[in-house]
C-alpha atoms as a PDB file:
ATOM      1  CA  UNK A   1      -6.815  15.407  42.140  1.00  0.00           C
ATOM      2  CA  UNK A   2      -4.108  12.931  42.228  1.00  0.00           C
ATOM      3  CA  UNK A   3      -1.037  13.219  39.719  1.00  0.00           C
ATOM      4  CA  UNK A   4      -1.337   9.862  38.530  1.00  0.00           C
ATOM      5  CA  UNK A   5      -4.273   7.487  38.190  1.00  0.00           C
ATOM      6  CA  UNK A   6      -5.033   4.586  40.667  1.00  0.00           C
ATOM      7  CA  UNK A   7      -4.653   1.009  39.962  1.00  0.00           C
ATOM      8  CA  UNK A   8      -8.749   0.608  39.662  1.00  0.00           C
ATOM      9  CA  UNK A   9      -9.463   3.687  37.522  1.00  0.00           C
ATOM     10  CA  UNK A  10     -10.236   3.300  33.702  1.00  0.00           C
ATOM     11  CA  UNK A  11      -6.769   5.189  32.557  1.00  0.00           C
ATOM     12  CA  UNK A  12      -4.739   2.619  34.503  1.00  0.00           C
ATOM     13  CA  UNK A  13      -6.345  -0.541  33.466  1.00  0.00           C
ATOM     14  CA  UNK A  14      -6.108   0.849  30.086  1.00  0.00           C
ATOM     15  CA  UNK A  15      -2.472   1.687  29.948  1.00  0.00           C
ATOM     16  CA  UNK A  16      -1.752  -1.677  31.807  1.00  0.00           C
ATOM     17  CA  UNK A  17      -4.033  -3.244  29.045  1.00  0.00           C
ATOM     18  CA  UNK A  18      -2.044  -1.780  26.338  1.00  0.00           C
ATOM     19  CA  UNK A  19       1.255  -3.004  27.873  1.00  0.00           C
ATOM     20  CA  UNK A  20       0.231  -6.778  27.839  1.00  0.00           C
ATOM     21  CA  UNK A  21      -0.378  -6.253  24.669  1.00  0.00           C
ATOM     22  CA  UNK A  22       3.092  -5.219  23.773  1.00  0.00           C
ATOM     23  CA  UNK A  23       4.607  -7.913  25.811  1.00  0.00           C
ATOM     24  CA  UNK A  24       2.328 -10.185  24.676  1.00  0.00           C
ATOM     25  CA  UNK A  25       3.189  -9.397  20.769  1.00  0.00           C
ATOM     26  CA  UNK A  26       6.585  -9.065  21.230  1.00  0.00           C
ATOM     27  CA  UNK A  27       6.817 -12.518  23.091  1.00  0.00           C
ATOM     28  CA  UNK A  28       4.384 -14.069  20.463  1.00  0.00           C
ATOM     29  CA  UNK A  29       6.597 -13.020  17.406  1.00  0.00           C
ATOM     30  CA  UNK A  30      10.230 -14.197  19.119  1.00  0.00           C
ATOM     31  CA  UNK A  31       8.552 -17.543  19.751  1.00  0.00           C
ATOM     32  CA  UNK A  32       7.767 -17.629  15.933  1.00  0.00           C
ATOM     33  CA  UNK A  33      11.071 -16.798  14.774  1.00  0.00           C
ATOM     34  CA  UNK A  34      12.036 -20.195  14.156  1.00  0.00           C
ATOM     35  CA  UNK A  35       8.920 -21.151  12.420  1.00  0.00           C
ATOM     36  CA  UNK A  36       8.744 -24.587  14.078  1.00  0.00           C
ATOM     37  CA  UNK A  37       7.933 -23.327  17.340  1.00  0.00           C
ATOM     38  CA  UNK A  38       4.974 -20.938  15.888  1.00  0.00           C
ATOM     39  CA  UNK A  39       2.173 -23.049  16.857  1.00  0.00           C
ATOM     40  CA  UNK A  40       3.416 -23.197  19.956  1.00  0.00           C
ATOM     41  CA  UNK A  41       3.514 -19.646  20.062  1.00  0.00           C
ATOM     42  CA  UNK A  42       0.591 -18.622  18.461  1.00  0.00           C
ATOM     43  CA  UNK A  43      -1.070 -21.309  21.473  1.00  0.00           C
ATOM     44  CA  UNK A  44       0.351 -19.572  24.149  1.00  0.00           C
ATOM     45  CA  UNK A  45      -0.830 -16.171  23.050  1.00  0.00           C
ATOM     46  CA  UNK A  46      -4.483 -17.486  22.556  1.00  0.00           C
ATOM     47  CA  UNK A  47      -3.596 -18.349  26.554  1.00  0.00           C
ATOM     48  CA  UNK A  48      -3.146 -14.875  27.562  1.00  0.00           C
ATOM     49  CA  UNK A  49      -5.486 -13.133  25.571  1.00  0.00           C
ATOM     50  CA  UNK A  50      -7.723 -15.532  26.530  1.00  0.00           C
ATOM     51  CA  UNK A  51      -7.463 -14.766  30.228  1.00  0.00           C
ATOM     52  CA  UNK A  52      -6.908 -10.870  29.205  1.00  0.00           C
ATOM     53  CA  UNK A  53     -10.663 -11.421  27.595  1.00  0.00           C
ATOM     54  CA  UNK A  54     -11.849 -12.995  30.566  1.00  0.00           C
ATOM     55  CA  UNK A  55     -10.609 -10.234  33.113  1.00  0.00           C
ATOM     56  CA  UNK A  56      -8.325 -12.545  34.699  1.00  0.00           C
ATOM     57  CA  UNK A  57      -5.508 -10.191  35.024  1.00  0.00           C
ATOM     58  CA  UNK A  58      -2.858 -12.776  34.004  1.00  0.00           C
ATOM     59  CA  UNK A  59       0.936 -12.465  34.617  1.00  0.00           C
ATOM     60  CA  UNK A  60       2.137 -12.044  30.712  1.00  0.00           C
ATOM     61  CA  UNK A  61       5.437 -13.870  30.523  1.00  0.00           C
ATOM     62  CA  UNK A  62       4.834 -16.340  32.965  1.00  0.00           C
ATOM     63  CA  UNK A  63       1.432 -17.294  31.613  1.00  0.00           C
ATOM     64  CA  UNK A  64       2.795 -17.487  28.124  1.00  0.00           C
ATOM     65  CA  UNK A  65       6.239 -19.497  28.721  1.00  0.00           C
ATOM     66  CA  UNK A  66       3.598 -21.757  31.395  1.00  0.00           C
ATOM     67  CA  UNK A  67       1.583 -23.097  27.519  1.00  0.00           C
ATOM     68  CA  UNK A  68       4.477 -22.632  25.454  1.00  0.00           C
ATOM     69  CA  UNK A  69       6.355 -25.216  27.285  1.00  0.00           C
ATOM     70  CA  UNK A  70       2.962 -27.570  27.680  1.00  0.00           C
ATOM     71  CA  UNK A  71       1.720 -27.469  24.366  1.00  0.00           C
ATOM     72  CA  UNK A  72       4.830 -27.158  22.473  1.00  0.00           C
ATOM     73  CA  UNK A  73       5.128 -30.961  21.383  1.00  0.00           C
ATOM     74  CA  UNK A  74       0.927 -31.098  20.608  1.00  0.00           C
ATOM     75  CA  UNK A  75       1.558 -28.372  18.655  1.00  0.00           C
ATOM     76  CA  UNK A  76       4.068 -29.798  16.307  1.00  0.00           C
ATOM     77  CA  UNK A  77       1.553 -32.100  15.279  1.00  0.00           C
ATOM     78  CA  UNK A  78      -0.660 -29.724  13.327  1.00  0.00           C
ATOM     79  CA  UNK A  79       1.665 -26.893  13.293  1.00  0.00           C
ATOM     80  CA  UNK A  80       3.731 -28.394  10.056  1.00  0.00           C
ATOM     81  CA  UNK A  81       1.078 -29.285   8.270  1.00  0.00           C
ATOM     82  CA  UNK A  82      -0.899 -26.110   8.856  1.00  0.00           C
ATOM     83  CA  UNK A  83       2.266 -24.182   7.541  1.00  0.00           C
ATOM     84  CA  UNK A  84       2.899 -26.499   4.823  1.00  0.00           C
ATOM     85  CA  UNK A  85      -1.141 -26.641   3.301  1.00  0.00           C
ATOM     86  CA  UNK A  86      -1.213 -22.510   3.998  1.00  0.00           C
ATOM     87  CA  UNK A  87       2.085 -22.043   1.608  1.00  0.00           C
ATOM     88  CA  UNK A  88       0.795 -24.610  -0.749  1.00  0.00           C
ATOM     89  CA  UNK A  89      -2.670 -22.908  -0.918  1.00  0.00           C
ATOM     90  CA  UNK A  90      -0.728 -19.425  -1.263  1.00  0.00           C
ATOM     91  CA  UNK A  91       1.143 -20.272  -4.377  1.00  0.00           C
ATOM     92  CA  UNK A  92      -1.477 -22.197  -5.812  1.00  0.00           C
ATOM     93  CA  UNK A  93      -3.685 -19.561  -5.514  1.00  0.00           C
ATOM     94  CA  UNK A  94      -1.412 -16.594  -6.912  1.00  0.00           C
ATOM     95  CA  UNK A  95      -0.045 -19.288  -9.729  1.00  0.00           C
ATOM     96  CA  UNK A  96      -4.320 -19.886 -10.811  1.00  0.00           C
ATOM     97  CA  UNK A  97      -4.761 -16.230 -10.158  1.00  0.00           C
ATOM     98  CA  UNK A  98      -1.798 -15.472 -12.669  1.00  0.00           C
ATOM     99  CA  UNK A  99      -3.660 -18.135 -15.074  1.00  0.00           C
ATOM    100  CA  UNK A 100      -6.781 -16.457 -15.074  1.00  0.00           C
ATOM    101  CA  UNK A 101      -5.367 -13.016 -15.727  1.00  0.00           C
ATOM    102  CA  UNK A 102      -3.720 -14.076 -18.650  1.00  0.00           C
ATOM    103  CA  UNK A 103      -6.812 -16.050 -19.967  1.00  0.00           C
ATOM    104  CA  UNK A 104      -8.991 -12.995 -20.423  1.00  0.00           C
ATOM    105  CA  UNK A 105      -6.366 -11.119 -21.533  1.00  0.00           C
ATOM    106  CA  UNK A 106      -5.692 -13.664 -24.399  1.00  0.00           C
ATOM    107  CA  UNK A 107      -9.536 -14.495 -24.996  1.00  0.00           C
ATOM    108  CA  UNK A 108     -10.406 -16.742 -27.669  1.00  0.00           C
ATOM    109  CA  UNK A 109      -9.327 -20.355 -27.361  1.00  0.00           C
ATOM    110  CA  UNK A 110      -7.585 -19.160 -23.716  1.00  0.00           C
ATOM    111  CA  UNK A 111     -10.810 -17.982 -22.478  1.00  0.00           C
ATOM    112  CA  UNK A 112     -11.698 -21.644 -21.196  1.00  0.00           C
ATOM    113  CA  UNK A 113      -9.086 -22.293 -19.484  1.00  0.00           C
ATOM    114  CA  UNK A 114      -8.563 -18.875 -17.681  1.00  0.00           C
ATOM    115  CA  UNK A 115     -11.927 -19.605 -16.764  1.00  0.00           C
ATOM    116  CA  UNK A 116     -11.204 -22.897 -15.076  1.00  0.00           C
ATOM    117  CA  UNK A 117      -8.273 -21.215 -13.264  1.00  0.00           C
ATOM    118  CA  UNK A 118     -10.508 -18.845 -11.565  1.00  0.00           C
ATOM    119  CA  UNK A 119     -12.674 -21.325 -10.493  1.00  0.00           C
ATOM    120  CA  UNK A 120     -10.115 -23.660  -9.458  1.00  0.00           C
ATOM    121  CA  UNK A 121      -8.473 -20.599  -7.400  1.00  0.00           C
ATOM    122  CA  UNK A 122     -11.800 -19.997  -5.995  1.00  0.00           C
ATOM    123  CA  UNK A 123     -11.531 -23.309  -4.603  1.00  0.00           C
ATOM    124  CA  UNK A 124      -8.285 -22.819  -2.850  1.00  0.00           C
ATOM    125  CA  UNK A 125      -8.994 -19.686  -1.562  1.00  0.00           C
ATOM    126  CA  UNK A 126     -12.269 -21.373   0.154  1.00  0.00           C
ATOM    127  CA  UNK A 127     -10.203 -24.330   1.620  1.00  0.00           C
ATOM    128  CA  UNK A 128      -7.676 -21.306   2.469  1.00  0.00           C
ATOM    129  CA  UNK A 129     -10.693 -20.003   4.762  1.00  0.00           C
ATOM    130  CA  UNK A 130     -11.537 -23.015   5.845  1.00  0.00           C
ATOM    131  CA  UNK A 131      -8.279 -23.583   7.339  1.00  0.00           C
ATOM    132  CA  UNK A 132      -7.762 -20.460   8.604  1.00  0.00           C
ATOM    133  CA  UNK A 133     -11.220 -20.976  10.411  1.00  0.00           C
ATOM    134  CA  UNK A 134     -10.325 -24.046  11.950  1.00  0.00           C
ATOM    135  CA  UNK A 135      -7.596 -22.468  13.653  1.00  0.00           C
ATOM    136  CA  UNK A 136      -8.853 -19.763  14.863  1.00  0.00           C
ATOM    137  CA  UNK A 137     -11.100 -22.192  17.490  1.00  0.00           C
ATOM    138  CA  UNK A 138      -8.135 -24.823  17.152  1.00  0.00           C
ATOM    139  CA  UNK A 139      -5.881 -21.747  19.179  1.00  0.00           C
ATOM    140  CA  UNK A 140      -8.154 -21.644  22.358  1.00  0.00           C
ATOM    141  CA  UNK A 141      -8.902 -25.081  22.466  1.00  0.00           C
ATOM    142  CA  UNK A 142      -5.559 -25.897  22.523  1.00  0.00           C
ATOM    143  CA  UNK A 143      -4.487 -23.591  25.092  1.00  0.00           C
ATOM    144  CA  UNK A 144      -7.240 -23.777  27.823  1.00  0.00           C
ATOM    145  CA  UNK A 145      -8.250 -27.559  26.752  1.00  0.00           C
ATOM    146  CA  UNK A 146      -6.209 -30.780  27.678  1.00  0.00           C
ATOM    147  CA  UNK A 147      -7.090 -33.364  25.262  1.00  0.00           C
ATOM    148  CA  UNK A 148      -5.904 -35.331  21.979  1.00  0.00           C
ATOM    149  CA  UNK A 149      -5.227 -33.674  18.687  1.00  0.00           C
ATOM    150  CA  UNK A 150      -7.726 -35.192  16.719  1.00  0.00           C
ATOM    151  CA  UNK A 151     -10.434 -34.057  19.560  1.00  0.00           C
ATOM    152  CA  UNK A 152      -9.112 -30.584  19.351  1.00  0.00           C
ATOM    153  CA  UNK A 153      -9.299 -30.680  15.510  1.00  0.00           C
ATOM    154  CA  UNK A 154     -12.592 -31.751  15.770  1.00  0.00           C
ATOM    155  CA  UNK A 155     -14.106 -29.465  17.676  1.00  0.00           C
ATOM    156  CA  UNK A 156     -12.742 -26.464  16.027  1.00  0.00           C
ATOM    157  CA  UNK A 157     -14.218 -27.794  12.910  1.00  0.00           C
ATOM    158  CA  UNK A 158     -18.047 -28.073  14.633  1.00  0.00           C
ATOM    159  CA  UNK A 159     -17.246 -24.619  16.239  1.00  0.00           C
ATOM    160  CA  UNK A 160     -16.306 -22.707  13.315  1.00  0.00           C
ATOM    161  CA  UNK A 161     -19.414 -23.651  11.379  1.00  0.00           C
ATOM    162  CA  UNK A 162     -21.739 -23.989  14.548  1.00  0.00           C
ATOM    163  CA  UNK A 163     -20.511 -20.208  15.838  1.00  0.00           C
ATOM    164  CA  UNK A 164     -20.429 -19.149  12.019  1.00  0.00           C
ATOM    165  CA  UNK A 165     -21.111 -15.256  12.984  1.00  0.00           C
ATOM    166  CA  UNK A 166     -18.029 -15.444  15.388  1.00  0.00           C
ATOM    167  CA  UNK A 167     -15.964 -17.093  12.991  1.00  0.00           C
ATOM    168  CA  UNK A 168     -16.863 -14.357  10.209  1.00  0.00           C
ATOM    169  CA  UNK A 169     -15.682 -11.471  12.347  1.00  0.00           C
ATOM    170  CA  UNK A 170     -12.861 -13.522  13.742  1.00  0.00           C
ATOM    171  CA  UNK A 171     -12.181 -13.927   9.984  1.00  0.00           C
ATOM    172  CA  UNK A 172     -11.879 -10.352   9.141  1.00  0.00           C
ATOM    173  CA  UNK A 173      -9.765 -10.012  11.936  1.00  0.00           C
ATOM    174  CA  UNK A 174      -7.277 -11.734  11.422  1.00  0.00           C
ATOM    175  CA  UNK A 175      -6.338 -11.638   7.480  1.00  0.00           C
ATOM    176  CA  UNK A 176      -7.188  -7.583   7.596  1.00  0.00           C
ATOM    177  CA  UNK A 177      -4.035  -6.613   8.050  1.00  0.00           C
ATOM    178  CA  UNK A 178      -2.645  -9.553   5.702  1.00  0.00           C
ATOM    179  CA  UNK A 179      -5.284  -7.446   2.948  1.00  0.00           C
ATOM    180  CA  UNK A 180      -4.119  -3.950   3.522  1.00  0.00           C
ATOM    181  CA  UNK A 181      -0.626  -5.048   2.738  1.00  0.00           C
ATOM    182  CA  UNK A 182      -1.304  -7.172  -0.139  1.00  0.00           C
ATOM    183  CA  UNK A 183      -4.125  -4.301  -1.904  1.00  0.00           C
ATOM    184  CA  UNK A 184      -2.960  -1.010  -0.282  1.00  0.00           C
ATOM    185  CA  UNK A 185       0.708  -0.370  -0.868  1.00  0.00           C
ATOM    186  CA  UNK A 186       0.507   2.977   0.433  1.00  0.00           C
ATOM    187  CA  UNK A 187      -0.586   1.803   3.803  1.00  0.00           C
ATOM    188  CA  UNK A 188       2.337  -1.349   3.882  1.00  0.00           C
ATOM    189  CA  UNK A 189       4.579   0.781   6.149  1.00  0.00           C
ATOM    190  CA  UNK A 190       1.831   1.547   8.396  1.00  0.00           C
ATOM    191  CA  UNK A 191       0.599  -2.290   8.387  1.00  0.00           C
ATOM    192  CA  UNK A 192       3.899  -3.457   8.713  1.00  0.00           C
ATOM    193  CA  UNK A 193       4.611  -1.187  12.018  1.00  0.00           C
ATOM    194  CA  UNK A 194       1.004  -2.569  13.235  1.00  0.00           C
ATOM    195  CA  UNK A 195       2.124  -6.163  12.631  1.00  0.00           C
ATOM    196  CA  UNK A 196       5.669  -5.607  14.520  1.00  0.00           C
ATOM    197  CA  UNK A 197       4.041  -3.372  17.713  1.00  0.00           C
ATOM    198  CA  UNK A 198       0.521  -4.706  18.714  1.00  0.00           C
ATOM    199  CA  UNK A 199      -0.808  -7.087  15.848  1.00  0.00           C
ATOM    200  CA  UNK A 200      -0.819 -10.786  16.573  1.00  0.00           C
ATOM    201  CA  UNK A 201      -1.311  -9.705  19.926  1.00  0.00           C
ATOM    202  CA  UNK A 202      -4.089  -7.651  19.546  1.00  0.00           C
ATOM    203  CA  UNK A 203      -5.549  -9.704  16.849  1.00  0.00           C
ATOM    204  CA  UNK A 204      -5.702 -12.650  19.226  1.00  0.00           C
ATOM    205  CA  UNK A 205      -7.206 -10.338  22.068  1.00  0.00           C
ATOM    206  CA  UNK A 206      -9.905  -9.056  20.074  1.00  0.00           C
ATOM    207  CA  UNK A 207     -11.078 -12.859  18.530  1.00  0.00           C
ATOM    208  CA  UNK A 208     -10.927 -13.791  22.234  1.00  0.00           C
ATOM    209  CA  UNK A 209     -13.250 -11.216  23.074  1.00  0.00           C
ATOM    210  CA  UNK A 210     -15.788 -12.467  20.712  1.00  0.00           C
ATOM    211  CA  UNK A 211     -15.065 -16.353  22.217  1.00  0.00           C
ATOM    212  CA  UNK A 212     -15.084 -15.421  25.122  1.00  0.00           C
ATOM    213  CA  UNK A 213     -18.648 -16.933  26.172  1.00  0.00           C
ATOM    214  CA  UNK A 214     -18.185 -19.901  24.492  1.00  0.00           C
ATOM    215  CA  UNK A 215     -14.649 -20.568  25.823  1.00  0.00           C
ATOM    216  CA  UNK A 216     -16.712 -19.821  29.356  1.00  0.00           C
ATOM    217  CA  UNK A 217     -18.959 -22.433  28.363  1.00  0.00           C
ATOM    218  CA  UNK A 218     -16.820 -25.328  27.863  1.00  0.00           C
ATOM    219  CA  UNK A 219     -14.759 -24.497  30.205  1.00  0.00           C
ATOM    220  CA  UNK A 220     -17.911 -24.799  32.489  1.00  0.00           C
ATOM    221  CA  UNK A 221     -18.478 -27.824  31.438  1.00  0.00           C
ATOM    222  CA  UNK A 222     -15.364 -29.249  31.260  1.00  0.00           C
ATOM    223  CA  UNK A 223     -12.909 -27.931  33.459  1.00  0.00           C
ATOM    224  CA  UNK A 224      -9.405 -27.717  32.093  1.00  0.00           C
ATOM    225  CA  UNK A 225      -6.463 -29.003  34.022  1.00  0.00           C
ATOM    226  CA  UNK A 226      -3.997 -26.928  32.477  1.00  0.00           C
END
């Protein structure tokens, strides 16, 4: 019996699998550092995870510099207002949610109008997961896809309703970690360590998993330069 595994057995492809992921997450969260640049980032990660999904056996760091670099300016374009309509809906959301609360605790003539906030932060919370749905399809589009923003934009919209099973799990992957650390505050350190190790990373690898046959698809159809 040898000492160490072989490139082709399970255990090796495995521990290589889980050292992408690393790189991948540790390259992913330095490219978001200055905020700007995360869509960029975020882009570039769908890239390799992408290919990771796809068992293309991709070189990490070149791979994820390689659409960093190409889709940084693209991504400016819906980047900003991404960030700015996510904050927006965030406050919005916890200033409603703070409304509501202290509407039925007042009752009476308050009742209304706590009432109203909850509905109106049920509203933002839906165009919250509307957005966030969006991108998740906007991410591999944008990475594997050469075309114009509003394209891009688009599609992601038809996709997230037309593959609305994918989009649900996608969904839970990628805000479950965002809920453990906003309802569980005895699991934050835990979460946190998640976030900073493996998370975006292997967020984006498993929600490229589940694309993975419609990515195929398109790509059959329309093969992408870049």
């Amino acid at each position: 019996m040898a000492l160490f595994p072989g490139p082709d057995s399970p255990a090796y492809r495995a521990w290589s699998a889980a050292a992408d992921v690393v790189i991948l997450n540790a390259l992913t969260l330095a490219g978001c550092l200055p905020v700007v640049t995360a869509g960029a980032s975020l882009t570039a990660c769908a890239r390799v995870a992408g290919e990771m999904a796809a068992d293309d056996d991709p070189a990490v760091a070149a791979t994820w510099w390689r659409s960093f670099r190409l889709n940084l300016r693209q991504s400016l374009a819906w980047w900003l207002p991404v960030l700015v309509l996510l904050a927006l809906g965030v406050w919005e959301y916890l200033l409603l949610a703070d409304g509501a609360a202290m509407g039925h605790q007042t009752g009476g003539q308050h009742g209304g109008g706590g009432r109203m906030s909850g509905a109106v932060s049920g509203l933002v919370l839906a165009g919250g997961v509307l957005l966030v749905s969006t991108l998740i399809w906007l991410l591999p589009l944008a990475a594997f896809f050469d075309a114009p923003l509003t394209r891009h934009l688009s599609n992601a919209a038809r996709l997230a309703v037309g593959r609305l099973g994918i989009t649900a799990l996608a969904l839970v992957i990628a805000t479950a970690p965002v809920a453990v650390l906003w309802t569980v505050p005895a699991m934050r350190t835990a979460a946190l360590w998640f976030l900073v190790l493996i998370g975006p990373a292997f967020q984006t690898y498993l929600i490229a998993l589940l694309q993975r046959s419609t990515v195929a698809g398109l790509t059959a159809a329309a093969p992408a330069p870049s």
